[in-house]
PDB file of N, CA and C in Angstrom:
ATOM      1  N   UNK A   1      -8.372  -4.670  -7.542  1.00  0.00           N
ATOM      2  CA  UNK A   1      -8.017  -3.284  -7.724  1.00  0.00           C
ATOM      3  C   UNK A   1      -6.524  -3.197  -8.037  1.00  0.00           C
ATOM      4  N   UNK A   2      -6.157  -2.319  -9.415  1.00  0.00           N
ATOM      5  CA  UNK A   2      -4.576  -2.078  -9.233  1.00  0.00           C
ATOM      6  C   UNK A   2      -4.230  -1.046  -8.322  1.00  0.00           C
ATOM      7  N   UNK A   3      -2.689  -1.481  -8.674  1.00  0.00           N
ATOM      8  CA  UNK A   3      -2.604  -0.565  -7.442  1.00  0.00           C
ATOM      9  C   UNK A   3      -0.416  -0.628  -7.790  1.00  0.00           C
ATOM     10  N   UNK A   4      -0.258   0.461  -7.199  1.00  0.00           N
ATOM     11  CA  UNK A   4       1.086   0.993  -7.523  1.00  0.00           C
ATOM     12  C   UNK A   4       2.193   0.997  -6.113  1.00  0.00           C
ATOM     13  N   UNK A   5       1.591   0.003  -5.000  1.00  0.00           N
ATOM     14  CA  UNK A   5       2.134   0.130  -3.765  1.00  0.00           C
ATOM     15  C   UNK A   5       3.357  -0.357  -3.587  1.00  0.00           C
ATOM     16  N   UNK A   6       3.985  -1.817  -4.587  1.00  0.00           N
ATOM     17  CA  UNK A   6       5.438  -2.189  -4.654  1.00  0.00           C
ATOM     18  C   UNK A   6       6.213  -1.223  -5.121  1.00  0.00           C
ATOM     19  N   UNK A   7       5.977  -0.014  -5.937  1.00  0.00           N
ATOM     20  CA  UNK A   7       6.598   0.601  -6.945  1.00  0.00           C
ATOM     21  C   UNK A   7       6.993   2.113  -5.609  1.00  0.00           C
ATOM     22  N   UNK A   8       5.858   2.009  -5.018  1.00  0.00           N
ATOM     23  CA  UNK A   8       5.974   3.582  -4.332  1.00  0.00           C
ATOM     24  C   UNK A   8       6.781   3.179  -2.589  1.00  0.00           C
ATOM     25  N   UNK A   9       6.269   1.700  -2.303  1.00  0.00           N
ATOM     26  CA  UNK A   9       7.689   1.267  -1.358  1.00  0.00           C
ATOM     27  C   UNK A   9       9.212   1.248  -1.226  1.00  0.00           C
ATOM     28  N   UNK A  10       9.171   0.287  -2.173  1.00  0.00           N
ATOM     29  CA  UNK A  10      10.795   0.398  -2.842  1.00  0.00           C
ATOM     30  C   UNK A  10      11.117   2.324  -3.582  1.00  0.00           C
ATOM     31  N   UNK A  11      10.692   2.466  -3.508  1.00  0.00           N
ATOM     32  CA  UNK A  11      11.341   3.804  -3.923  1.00  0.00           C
ATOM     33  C   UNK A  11      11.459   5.299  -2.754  1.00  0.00           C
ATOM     34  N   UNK A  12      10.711   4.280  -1.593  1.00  0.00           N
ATOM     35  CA  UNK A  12      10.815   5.074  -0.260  1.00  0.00           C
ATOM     36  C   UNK A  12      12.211   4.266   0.594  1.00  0.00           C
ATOM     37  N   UNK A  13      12.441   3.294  -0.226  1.00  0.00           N
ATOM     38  CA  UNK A  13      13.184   2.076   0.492  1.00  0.00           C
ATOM     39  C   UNK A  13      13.183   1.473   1.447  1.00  0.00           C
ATOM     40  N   UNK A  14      11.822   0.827   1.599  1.00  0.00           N
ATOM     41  CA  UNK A  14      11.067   0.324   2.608  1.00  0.00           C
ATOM     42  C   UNK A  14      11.299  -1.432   2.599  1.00  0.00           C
ATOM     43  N   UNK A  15      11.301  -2.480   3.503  1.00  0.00           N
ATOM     44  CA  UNK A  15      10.969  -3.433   2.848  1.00  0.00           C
ATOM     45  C   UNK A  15       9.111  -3.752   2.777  1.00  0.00           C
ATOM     46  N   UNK A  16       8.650  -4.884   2.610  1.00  0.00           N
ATOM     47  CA  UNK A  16       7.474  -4.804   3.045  1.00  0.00           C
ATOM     48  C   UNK A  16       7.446  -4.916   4.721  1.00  0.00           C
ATOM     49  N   UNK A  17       8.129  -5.284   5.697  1.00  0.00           N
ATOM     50  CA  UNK A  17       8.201  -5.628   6.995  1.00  0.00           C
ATOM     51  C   UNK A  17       8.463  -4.024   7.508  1.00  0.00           C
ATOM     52  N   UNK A  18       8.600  -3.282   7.030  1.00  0.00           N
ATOM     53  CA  UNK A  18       8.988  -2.193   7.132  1.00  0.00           C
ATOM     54  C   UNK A  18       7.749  -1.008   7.356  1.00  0.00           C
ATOM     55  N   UNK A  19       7.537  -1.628   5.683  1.00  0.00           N
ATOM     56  CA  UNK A  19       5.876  -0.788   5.585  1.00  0.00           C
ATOM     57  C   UNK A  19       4.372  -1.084   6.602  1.00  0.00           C
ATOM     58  N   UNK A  20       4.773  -2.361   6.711  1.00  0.00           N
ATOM     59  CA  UNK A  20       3.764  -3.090   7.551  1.00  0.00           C
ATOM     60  C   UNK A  20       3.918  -2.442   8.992  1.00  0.00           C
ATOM     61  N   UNK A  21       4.638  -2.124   9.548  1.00  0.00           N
ATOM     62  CA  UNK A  21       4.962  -1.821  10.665  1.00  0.00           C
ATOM     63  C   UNK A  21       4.853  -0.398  11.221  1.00  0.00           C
ATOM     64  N   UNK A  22       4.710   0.454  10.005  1.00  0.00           N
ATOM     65  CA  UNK A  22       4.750   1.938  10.000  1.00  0.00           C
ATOM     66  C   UNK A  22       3.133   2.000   9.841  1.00  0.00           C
ATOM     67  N   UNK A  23       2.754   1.197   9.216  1.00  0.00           N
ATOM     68  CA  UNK A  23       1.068   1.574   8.926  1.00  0.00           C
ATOM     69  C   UNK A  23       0.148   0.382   9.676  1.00  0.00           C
ATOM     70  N   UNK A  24       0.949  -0.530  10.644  1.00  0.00           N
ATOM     71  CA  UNK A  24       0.026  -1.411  11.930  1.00  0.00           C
ATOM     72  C   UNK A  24      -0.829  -2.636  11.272  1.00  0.00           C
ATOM     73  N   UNK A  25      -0.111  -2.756  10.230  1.00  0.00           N
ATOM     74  CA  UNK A  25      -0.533  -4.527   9.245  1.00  0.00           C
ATOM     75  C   UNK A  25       0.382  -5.230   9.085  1.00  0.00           C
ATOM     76  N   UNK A  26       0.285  -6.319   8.967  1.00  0.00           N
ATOM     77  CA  UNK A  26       1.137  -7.249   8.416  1.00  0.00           C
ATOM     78  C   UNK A  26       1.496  -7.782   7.347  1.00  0.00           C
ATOM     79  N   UNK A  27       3.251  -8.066   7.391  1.00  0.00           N
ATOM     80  CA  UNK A  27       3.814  -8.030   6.045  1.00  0.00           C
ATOM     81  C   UNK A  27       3.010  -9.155   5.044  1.00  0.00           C
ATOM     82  N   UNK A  28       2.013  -9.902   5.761  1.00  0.00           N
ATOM     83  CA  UNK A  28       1.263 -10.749   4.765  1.00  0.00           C
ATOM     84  C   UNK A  28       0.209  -9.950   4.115  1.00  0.00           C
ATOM     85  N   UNK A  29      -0.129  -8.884   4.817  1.00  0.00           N
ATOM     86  CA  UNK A  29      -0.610  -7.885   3.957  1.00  0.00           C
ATOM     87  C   UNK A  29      -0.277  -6.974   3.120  1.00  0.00           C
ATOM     88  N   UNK A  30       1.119  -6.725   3.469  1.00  0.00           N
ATOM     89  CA  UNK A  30       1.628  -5.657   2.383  1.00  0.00           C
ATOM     90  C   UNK A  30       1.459  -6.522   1.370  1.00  0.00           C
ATOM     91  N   UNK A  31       1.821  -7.685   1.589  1.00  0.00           N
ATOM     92  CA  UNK A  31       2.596  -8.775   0.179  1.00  0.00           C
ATOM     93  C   UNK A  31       0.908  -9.432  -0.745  1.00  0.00           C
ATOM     94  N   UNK A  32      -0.086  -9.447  -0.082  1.00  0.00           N
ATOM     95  CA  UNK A  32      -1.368  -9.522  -0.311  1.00  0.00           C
ATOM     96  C   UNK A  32      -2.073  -7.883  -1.561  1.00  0.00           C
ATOM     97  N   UNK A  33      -1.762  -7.126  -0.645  1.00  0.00           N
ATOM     98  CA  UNK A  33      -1.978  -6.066  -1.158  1.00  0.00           C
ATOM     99  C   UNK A  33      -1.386  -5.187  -2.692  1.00  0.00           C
ATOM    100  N   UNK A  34       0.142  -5.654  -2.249  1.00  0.00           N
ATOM    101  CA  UNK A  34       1.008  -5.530  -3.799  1.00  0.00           C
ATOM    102  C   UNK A  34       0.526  -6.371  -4.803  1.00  0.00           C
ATOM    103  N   UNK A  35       0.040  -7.398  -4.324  1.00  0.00           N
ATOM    104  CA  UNK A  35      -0.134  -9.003  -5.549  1.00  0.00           C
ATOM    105  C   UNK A  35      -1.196  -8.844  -6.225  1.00  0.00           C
ATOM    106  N   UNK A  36      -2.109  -7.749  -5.680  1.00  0.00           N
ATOM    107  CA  UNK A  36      -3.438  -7.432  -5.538  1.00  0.00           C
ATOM    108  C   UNK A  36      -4.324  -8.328  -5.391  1.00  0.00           C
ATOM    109  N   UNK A  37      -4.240  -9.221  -4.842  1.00  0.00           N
ATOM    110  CA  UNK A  37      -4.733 -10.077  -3.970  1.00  0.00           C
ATOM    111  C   UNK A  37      -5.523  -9.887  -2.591  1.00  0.00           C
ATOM    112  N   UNK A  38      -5.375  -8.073  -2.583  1.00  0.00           N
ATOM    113  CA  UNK A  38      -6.349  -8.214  -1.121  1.00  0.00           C
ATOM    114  C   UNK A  38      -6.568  -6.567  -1.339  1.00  0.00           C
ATOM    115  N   UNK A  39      -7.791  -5.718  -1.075  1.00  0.00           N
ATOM    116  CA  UNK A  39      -7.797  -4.796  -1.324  1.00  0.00           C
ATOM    117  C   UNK A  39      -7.734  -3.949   0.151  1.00  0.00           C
ATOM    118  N   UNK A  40      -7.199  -2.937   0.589  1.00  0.00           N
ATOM    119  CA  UNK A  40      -6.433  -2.394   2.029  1.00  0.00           C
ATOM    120  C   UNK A  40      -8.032  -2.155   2.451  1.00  0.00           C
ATOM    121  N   UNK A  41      -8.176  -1.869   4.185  1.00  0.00           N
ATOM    122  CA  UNK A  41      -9.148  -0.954   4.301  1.00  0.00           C
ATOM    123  C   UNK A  41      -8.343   0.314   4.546  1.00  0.00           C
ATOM    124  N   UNK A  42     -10.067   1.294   4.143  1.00  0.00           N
ATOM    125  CA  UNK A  42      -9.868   2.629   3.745  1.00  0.00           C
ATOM    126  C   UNK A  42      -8.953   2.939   5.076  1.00  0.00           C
ATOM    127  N   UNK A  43      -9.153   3.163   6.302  1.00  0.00           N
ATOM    128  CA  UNK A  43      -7.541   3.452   7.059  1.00  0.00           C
ATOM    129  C   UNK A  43      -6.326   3.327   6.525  1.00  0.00           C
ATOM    130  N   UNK A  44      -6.207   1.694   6.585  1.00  0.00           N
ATOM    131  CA  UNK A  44      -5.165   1.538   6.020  1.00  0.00           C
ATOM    132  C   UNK A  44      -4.515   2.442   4.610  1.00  0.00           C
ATOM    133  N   UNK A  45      -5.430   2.443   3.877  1.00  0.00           N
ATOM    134  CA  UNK A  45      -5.217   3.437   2.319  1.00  0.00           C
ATOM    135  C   UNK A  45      -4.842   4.910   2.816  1.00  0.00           C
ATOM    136  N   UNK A  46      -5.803   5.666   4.269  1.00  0.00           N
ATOM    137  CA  UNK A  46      -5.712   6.443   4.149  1.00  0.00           C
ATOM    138  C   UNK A  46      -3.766   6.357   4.885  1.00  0.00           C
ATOM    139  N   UNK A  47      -3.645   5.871   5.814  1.00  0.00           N
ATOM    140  CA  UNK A  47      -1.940   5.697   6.318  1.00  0.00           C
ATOM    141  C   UNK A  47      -1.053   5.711   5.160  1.00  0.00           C
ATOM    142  N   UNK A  48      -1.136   5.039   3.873  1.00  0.00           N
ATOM    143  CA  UNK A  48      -0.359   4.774   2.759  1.00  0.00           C
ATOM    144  C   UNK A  48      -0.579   5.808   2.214  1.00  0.00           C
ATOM    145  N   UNK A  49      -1.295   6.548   2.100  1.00  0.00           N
ATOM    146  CA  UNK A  49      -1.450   7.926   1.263  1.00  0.00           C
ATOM    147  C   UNK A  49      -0.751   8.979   1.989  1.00  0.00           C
ATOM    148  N   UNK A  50      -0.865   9.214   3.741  1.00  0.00           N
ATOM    149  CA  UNK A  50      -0.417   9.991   4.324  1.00  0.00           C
ATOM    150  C   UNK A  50       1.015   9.765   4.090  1.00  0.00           C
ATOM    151  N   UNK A  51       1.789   8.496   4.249  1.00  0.00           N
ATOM    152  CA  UNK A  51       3.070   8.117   4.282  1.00  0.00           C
ATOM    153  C   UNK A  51       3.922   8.521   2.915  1.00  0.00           C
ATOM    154  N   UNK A  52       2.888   8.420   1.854  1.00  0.00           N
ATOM    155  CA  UNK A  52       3.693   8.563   0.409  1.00  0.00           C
ATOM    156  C   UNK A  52       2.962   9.829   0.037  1.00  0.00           C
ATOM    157  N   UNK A  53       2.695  10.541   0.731  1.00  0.00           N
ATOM    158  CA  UNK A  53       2.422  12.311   0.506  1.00  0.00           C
ATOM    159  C   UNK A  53       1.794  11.962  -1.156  1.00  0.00           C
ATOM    160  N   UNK A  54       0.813  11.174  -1.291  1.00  0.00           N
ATOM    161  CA  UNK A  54      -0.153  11.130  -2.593  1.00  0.00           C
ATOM    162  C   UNK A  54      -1.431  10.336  -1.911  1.00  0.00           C
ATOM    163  N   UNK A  55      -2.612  11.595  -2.837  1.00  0.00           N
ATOM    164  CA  UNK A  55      -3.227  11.567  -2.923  1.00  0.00           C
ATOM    165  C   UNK A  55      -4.003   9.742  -3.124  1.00  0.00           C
ATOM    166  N   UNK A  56      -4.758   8.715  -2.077  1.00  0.00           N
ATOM    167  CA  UNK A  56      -4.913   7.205  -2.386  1.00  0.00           C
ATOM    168  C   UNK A  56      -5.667   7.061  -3.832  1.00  0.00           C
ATOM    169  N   UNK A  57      -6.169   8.039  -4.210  1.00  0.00           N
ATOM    170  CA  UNK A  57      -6.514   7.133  -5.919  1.00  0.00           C
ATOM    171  C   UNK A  57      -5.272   7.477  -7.151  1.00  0.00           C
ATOM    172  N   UNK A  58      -4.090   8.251  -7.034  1.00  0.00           N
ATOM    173  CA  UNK A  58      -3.141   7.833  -7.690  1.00  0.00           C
ATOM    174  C   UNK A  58      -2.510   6.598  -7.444  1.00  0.00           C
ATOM    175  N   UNK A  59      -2.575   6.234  -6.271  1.00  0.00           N
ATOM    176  CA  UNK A  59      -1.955   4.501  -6.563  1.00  0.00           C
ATOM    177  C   UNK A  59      -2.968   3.762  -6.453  1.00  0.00           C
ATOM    178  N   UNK A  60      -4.253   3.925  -6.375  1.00  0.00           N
ATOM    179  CA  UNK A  60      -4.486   2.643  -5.961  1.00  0.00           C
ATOM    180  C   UNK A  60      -6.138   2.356  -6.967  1.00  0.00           C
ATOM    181  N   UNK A  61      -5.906   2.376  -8.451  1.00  0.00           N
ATOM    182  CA  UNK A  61      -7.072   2.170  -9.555  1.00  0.00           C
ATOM    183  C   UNK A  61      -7.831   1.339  -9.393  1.00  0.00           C
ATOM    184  N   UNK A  62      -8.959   2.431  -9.931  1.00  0.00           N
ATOM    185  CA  UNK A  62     -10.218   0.933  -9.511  1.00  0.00           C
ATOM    186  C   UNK A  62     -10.638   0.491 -11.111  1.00  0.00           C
ATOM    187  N   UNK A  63     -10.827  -0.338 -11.220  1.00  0.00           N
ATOM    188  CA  UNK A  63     -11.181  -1.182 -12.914  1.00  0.00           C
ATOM    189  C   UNK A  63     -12.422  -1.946 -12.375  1.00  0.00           C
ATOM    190  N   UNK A  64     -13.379  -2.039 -13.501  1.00  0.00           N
ATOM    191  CA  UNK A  64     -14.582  -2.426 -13.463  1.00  0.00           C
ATOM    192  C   UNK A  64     -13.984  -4.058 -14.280  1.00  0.00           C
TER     193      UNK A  64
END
């Protein structure tokens, strides 16, 4: 899945250890998750959506 989560961190000026910590995962997940290498669970998506006041399918595209 893409996904726009390095772009909407850094522009909150977060690091990933940062983000991880505000939303109760680990920075091997933020860094999993940016790479798109791991897709969040829906909690988790829904915390990242609450945190970046957007709606979770503007960042986070699903491609067939």
């Amino acid at each position: 899945m893409k996904n726009k989560v390095r772009e909407l961190r850094k522009s909150k000026g977060f690091t990933q250890e940062q983000l991880a910590e505000i939303i109760g995962v680990s920075r091997q997940t933020i860094n999993a998750i940016e790479k798109e290498k791991f897709d969040p669970s829906l909690p988790t998506a829904f915390k990242m959506s609450k945190l970046f006041a957007l709606p979770i399918e503007s960042f986070f595209l699903y491609e067939n």
